[in-house]
C-alpha atoms as a PDB file:
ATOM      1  CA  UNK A   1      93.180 -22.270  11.269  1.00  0.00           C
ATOM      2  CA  UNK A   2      96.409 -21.693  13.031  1.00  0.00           C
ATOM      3  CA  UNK A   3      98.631 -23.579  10.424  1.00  0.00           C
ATOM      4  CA  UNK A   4      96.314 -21.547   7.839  1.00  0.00           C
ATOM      5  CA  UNK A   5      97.561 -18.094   9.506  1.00  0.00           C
ATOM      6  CA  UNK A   6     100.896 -18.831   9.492  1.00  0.00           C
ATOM      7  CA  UNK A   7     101.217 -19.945   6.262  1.00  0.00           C
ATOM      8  CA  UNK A   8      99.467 -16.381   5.092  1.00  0.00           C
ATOM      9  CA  UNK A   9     101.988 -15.073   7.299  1.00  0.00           C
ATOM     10  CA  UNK A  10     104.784 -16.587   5.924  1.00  0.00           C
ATOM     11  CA  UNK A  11     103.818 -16.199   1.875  1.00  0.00           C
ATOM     12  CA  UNK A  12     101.923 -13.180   1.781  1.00  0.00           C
ATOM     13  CA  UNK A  13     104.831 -11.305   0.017  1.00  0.00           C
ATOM     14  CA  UNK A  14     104.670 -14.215  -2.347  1.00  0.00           C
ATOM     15  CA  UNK A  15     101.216 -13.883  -3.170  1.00  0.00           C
ATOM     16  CA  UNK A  16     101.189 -10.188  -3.782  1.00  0.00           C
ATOM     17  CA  UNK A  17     104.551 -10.249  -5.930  1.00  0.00           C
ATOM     18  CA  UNK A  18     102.985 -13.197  -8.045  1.00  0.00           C
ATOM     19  CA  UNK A  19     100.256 -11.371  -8.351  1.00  0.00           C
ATOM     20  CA  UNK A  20     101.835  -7.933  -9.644  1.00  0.00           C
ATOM     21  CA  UNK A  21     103.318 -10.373 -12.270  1.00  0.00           C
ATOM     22  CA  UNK A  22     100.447 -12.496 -13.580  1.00  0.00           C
ATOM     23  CA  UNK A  23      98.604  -8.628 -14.198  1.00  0.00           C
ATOM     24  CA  UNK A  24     101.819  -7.842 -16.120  1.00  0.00           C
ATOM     25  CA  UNK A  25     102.095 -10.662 -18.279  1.00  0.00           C
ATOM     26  CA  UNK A  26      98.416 -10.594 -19.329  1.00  0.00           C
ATOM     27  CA  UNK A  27      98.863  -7.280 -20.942  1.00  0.00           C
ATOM     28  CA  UNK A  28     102.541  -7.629 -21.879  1.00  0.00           C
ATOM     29  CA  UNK A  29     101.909  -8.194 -25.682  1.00  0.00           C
ATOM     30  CA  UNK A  30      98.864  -5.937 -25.976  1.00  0.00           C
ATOM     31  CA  UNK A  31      98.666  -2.506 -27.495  1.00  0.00           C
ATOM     32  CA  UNK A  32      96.665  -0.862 -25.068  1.00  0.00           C
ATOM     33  CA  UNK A  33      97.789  -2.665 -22.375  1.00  0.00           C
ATOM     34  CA  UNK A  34      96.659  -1.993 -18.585  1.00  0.00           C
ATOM     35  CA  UNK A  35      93.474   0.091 -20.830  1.00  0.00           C
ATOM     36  CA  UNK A  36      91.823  -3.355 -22.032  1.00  0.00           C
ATOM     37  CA  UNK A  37      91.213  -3.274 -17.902  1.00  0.00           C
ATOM     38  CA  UNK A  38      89.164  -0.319 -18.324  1.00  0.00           C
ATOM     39  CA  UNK A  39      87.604  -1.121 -21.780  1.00  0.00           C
ATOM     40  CA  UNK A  40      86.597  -4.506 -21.386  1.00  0.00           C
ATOM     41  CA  UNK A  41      83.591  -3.907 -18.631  1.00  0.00           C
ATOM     42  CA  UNK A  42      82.678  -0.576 -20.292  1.00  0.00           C
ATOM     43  CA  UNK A  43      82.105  -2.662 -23.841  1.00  0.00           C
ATOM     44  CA  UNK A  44      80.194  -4.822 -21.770  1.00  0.00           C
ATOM     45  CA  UNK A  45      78.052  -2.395 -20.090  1.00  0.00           C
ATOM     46  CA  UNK A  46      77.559  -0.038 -23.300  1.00  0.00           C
ATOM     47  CA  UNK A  47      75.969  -3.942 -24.657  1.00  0.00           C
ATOM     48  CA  UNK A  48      73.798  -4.455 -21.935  1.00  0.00           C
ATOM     49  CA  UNK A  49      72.715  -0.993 -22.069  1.00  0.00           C
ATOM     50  CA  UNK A  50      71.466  -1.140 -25.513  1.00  0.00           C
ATOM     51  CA  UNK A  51      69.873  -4.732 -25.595  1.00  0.00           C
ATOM     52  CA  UNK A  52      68.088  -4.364 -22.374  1.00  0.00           C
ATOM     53  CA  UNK A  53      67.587  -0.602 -22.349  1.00  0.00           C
ATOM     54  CA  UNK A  54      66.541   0.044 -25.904  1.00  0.00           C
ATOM     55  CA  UNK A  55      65.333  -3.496 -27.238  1.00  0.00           C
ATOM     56  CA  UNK A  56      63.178  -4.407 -24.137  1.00  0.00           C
ATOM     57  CA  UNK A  57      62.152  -0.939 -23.186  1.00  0.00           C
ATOM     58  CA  UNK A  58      63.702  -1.269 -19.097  1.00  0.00           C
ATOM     59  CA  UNK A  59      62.618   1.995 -17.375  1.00  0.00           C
ATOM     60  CA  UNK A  60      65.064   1.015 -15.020  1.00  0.00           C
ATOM     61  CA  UNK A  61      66.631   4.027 -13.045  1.00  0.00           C
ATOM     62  CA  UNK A  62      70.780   4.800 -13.842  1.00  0.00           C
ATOM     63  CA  UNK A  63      70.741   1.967 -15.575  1.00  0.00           C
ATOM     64  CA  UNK A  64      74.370   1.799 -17.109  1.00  0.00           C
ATOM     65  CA  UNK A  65      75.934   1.969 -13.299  1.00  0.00           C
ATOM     66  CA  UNK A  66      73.325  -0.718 -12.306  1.00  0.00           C
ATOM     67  CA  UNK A  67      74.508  -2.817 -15.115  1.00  0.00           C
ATOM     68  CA  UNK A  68      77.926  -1.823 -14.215  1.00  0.00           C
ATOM     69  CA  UNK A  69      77.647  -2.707 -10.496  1.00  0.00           C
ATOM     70  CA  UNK A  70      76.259  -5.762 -11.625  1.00  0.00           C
ATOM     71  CA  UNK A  71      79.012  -6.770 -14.049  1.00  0.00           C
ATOM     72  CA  UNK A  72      81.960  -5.669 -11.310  1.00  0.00           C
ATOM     73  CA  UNK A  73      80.640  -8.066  -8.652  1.00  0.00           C
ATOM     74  CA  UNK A  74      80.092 -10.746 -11.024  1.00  0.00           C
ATOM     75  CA  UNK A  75      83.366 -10.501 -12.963  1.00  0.00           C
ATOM     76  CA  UNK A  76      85.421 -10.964  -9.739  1.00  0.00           C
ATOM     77  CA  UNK A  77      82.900 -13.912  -8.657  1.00  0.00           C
ATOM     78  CA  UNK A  78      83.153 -15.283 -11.923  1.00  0.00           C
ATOM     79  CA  UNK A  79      86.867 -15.137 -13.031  1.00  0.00           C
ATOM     80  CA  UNK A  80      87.661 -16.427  -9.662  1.00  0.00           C
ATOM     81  CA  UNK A  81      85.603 -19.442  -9.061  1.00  0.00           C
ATOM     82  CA  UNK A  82      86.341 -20.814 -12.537  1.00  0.00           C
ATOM     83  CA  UNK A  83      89.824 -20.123 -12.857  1.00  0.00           C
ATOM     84  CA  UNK A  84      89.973 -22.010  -9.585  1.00  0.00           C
ATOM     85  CA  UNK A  85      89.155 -25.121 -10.926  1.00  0.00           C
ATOM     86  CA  UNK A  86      92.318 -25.662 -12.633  1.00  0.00           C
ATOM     87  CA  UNK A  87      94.499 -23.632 -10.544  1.00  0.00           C
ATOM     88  CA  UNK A  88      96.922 -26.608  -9.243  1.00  0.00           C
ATOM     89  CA  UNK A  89      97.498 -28.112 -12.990  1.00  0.00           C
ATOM     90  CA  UNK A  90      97.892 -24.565 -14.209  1.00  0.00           C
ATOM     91  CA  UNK A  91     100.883 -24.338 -11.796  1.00  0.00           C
ATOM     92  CA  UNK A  92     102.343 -27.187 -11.954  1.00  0.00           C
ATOM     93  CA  UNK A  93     105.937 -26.109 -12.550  1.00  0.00           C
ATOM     94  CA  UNK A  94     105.356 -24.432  -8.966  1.00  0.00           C
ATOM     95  CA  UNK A  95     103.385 -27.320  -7.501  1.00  0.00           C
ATOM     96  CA  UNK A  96     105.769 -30.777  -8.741  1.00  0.00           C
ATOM     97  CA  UNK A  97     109.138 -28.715  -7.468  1.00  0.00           C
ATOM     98  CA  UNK A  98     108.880 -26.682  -4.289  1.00  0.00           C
ATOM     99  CA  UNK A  99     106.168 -26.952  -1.694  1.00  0.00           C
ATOM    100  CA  UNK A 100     103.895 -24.050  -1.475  1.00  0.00           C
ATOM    101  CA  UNK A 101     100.160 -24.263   0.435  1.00  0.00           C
ATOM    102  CA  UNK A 102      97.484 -24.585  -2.521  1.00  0.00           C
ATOM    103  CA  UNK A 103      95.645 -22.297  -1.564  1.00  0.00           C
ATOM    104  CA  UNK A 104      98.298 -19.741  -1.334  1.00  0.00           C
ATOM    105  CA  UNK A 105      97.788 -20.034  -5.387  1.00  0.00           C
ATOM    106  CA  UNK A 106      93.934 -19.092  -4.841  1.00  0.00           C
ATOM    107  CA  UNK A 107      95.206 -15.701  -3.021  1.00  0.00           C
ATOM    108  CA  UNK A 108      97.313 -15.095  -5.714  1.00  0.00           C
ATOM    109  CA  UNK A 109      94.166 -15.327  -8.248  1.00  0.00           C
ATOM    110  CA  UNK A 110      92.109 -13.266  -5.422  1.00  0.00           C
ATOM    111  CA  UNK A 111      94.921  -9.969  -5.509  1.00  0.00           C
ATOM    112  CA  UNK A 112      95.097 -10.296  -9.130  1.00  0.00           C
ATOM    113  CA  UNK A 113      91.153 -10.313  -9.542  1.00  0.00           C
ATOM    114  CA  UNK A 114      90.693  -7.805  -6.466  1.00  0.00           C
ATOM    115  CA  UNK A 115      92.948  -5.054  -8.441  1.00  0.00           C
ATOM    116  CA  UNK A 116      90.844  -5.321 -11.503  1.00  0.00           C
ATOM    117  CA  UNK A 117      87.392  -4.991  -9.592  1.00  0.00           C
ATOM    118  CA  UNK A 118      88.964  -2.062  -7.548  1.00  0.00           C
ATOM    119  CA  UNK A 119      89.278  -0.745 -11.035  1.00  0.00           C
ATOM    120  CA  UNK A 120      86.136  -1.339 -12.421  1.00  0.00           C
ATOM    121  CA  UNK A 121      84.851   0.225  -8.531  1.00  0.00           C
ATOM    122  CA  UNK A 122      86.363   3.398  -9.133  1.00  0.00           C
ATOM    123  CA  UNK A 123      84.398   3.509 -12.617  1.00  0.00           C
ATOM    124  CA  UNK A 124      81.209   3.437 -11.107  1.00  0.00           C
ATOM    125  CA  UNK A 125      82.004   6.280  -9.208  1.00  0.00           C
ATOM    126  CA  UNK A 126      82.790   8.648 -11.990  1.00  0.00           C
ATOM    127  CA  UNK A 127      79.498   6.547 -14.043  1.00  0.00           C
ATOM    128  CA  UNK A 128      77.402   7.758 -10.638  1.00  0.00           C
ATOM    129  CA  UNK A 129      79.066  11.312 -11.179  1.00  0.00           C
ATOM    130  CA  UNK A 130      78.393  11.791 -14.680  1.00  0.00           C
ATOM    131  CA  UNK A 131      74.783  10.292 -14.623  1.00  0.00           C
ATOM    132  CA  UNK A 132      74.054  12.433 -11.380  1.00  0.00           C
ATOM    133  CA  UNK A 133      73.553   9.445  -8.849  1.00  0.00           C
ATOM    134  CA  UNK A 134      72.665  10.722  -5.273  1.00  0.00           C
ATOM    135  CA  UNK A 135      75.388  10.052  -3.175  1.00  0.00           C
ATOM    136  CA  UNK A 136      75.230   9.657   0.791  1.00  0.00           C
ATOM    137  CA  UNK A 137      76.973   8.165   3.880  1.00  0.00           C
ATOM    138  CA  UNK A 138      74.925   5.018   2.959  1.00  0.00           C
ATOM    139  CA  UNK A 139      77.866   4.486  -0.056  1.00  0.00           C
ATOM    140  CA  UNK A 140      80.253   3.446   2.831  1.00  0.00           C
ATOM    141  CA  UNK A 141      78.486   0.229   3.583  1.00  0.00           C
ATOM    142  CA  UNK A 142      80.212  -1.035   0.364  1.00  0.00           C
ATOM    143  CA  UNK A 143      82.909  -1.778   3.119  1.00  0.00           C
ATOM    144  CA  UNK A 144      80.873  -5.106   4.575  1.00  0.00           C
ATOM    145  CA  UNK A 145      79.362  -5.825   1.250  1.00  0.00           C
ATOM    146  CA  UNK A 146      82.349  -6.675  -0.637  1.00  0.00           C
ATOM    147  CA  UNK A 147      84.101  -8.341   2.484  1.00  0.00           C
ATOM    148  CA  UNK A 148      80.890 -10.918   2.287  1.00  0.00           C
ATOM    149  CA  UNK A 149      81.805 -11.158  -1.232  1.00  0.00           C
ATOM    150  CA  UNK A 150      85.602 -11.797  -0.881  1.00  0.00           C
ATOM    151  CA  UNK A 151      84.930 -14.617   1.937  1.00  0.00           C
ATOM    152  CA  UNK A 152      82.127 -16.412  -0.287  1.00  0.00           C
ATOM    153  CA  UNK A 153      83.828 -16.609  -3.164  1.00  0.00           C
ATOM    154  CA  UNK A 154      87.286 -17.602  -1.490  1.00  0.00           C
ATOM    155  CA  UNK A 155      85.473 -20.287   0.006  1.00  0.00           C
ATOM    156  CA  UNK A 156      83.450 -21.191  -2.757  1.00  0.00           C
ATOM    157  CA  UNK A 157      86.674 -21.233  -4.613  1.00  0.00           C
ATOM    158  CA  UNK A 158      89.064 -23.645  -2.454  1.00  0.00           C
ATOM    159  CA  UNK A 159      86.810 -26.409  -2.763  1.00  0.00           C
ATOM    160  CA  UNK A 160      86.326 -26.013  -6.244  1.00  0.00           C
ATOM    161  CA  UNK A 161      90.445 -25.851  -6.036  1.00  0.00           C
ATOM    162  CA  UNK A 162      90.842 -29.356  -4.246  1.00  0.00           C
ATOM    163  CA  UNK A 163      87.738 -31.325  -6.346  1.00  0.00           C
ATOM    164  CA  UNK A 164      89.252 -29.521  -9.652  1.00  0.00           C
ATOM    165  CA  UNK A 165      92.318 -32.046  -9.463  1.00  0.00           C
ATOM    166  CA  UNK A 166      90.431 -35.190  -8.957  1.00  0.00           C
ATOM    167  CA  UNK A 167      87.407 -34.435 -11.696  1.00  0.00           C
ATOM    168  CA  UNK A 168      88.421 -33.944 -14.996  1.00  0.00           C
ATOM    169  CA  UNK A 169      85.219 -32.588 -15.892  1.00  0.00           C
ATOM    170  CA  UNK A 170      84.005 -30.442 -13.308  1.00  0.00           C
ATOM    171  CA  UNK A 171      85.992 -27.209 -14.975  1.00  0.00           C
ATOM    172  CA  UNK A 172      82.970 -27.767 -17.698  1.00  0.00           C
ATOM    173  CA  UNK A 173      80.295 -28.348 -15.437  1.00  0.00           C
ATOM    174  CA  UNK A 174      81.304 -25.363 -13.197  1.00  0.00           C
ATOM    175  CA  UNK A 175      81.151 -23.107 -16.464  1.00  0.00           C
ATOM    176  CA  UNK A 176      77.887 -24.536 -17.526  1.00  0.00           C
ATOM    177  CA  UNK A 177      76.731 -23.647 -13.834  1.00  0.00           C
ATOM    178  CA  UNK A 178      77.749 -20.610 -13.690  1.00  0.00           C
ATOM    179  CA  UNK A 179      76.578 -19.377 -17.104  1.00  0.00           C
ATOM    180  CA  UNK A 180      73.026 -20.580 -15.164  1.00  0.00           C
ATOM    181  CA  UNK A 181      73.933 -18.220 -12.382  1.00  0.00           C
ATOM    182  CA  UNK A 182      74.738 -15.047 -14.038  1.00  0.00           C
ATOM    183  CA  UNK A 183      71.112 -15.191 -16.021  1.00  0.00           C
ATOM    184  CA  UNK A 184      69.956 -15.600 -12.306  1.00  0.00           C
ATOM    185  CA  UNK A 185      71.952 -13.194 -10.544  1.00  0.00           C
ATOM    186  CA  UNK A 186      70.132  -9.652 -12.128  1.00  0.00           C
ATOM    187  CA  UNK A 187      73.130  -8.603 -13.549  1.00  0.00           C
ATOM    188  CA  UNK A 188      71.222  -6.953 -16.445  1.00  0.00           C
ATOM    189  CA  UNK A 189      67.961  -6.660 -14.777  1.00  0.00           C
ATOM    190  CA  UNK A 190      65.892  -5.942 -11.366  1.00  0.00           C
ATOM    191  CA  UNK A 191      65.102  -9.136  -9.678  1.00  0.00           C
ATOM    192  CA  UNK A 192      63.064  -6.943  -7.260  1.00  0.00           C
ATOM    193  CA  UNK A 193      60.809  -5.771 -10.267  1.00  0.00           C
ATOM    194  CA  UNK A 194      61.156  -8.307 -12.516  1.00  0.00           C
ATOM    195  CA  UNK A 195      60.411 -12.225 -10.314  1.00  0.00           C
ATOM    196  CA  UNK A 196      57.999 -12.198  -7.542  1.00  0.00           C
ATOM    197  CA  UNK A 197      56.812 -14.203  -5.178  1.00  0.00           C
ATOM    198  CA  UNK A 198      59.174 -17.036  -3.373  1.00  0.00           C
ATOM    199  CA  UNK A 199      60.930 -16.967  -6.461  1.00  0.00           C
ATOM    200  CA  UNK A 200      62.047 -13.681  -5.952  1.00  0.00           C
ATOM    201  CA  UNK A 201      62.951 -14.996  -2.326  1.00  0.00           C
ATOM    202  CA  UNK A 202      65.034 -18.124  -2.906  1.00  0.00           C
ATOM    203  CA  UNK A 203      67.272 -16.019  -5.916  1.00  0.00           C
ATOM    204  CA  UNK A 204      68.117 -13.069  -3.615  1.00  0.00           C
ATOM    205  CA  UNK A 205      68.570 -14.810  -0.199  1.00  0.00           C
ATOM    206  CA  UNK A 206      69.554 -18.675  -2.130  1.00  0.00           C
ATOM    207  CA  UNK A 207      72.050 -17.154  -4.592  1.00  0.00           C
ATOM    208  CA  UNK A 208      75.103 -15.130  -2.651  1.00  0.00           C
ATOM    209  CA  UNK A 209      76.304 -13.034  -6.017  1.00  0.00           C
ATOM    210  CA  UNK A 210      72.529 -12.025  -6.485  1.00  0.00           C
ATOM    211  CA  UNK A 211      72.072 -10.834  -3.095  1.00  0.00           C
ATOM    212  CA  UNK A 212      75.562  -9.294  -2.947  1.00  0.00           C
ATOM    213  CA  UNK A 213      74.574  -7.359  -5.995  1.00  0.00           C
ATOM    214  CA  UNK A 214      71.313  -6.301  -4.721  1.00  0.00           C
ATOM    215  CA  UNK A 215      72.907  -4.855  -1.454  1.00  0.00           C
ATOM    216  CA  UNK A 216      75.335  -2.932  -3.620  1.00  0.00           C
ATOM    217  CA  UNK A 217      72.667  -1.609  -5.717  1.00  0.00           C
ATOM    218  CA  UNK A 218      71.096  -0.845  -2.087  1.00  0.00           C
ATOM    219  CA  UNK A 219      73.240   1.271  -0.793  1.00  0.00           C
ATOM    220  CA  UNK A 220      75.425   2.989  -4.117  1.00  0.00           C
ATOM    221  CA  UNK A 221      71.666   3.609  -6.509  1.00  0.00           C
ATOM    222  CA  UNK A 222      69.043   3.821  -3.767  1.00  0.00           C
ATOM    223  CA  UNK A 223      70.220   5.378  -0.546  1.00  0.00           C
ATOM    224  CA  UNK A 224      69.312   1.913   1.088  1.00  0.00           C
ATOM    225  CA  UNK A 225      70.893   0.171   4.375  1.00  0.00           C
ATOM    226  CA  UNK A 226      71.749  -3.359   3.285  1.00  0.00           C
ATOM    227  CA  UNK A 227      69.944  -6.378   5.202  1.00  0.00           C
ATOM    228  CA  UNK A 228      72.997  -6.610   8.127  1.00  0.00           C
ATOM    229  CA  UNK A 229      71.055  -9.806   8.970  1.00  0.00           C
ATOM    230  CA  UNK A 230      71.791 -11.925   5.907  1.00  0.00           C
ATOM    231  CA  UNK A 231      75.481 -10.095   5.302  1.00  0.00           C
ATOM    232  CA  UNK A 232      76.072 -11.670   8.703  1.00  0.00           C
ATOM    233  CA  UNK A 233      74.504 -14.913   7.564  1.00  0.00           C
ATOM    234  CA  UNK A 234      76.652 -15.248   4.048  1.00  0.00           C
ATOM    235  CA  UNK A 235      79.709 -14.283   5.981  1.00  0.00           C
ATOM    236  CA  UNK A 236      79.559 -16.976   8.292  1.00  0.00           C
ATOM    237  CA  UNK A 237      78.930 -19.191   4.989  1.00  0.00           C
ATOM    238  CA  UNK A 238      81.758 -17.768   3.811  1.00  0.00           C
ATOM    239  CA  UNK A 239      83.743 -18.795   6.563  1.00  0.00           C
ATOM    240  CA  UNK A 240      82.959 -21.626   7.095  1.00  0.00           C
ATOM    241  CA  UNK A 241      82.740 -23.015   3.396  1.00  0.00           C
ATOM    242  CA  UNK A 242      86.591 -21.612   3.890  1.00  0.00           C
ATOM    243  CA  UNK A 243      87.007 -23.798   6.932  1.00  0.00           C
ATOM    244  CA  UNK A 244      85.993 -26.670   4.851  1.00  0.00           C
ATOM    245  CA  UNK A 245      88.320 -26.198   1.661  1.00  0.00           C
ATOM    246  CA  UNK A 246      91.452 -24.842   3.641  1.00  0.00           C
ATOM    247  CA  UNK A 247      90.910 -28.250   5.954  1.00  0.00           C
ATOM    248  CA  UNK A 248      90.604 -30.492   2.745  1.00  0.00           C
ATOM    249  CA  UNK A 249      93.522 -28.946   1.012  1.00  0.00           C
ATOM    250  CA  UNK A 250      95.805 -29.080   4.537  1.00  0.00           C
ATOM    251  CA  UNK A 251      94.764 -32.647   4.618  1.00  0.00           C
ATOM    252  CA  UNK A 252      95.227 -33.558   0.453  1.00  0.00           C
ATOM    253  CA  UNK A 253      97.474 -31.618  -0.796  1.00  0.00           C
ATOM    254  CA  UNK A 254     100.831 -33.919  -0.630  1.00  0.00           C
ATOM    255  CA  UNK A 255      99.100 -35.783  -2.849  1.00  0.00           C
ATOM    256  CA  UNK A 256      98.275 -33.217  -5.593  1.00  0.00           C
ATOM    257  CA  UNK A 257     101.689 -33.457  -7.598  1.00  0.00           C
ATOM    258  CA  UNK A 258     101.042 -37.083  -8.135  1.00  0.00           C
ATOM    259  CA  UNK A 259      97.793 -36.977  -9.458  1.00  0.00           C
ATOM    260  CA  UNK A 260      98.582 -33.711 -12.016  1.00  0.00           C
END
């Protein structure tokens, strides 16, 4: 972990200033630009609103800014777990010429996602203000909550970064996977309500974007305190599924340029 903290050290600057230009160049030749940041979860969320709200009848309570929560947490899960899985051949004009630690290109994709989720954040706020959501001190455990979720999905998301260059397919299966986690995360629906039993259990303890979801709900909809227990347990998860991939990429990683 020492060689890991120096190397954040020593290309953090890098990281951030890569990515301040990736978010540029994704809206450089749109009309709207930065606004399609903005647009794009509220489209989804006015969707999910109608099908589940109107078409199935869901008495849920605030439902938009639960759908919204939902949607925030899983877009940065989502966007950076699969985008991870190509990361290395995506960058391999940076990777074949000048030596940079792999997962320095992960951090990059973090920043980049982490600015668009703080975005999306500060749109549940004004949702919560316009649709008269209680608010209370308990909003400030958001603070743990989305550290938990930063440290999964980083972890998470440097394995996926080494295994990604040594199995073609896995990009596909991790799609196909994840399409099977976002119908079982709640994103549009109540797992509390909706699955009981040790169902109910095994998705909200068993799946870590569920149960980060679910605390977020907790504490922003419901004036809950989140389960400190299992935010302590996924963070050490976290950690040390981020010991594993930082260890495999340290150990692999001269040998990445030959294989892409």
């Amino acid at each position: 972990m020492k060689r890991f903290k120096e190397n954040i050290k020593k290309y953090y600057k890098y990281a951030k200033y890569a990515a301040k230009s990736e978010l540029k160049a994704e809206v450089a030749n749109s009309y709207l630009n930065w606004v399609w940041w903005v647009l794009d979860p509220i489209c989804f969320m006015i969707i999910y609103t109608f099908i589940v709200q109107i078409v199935f009848k869901t008495s849920e309570q605030y439902f938009p800014v639960f759908v919204f929560i939902g949607l925030t947490a899983w877009n940065f899960f989502n966007t950076t777990v699969s985008g991870s899985v190509k990361l290395v051949s995506a960058n391999k004009a940076i990777v074949t010429k000048v030596y940079i630690p792999k997962y320095i290109l992960l951090l990059v994709k973090c920043f980049k996602n982490c600015f668009k989720m703080l975005i999306s954040w500060a749109l549940v706020l004004i949702l919560m203000l316009l649709f008269k959501v209680p608010f209370s001190f308990k909003i400030l455990y958001w603070f743990p909550i989305v550290i938990v979720l930063l440290v999964v999905t980083f972890g998470i998301s440097s394995i996926l970064l080494h295994f990604g260059i040594f199995v073609e397919d896995l990009f596909n299966v991790t799609n196909i996977f994840l399409k099977l986690v976002f119908y079982l995360s709640g994103v549009f629906y109540s797992i509390n309500s909706r699955i009981k039993g040790v169902l109910r259990l095994l998705l909200l303890k068993c799946n870590p974007i569920a149960f980060v979801m679910d605390q977020f709900r907790r504490v922003m909809l419901y004036n809950q305190i989140p389960s400190f227990k299992w935010l302590g347990i996924w963070f050490v998860i976290g950690i040390i599924l981020s010991a594993i991939g930082i260890s495999i990429i340290h150990k692999y990683e001269n040998s990445y340029a030959k294989v892409i």
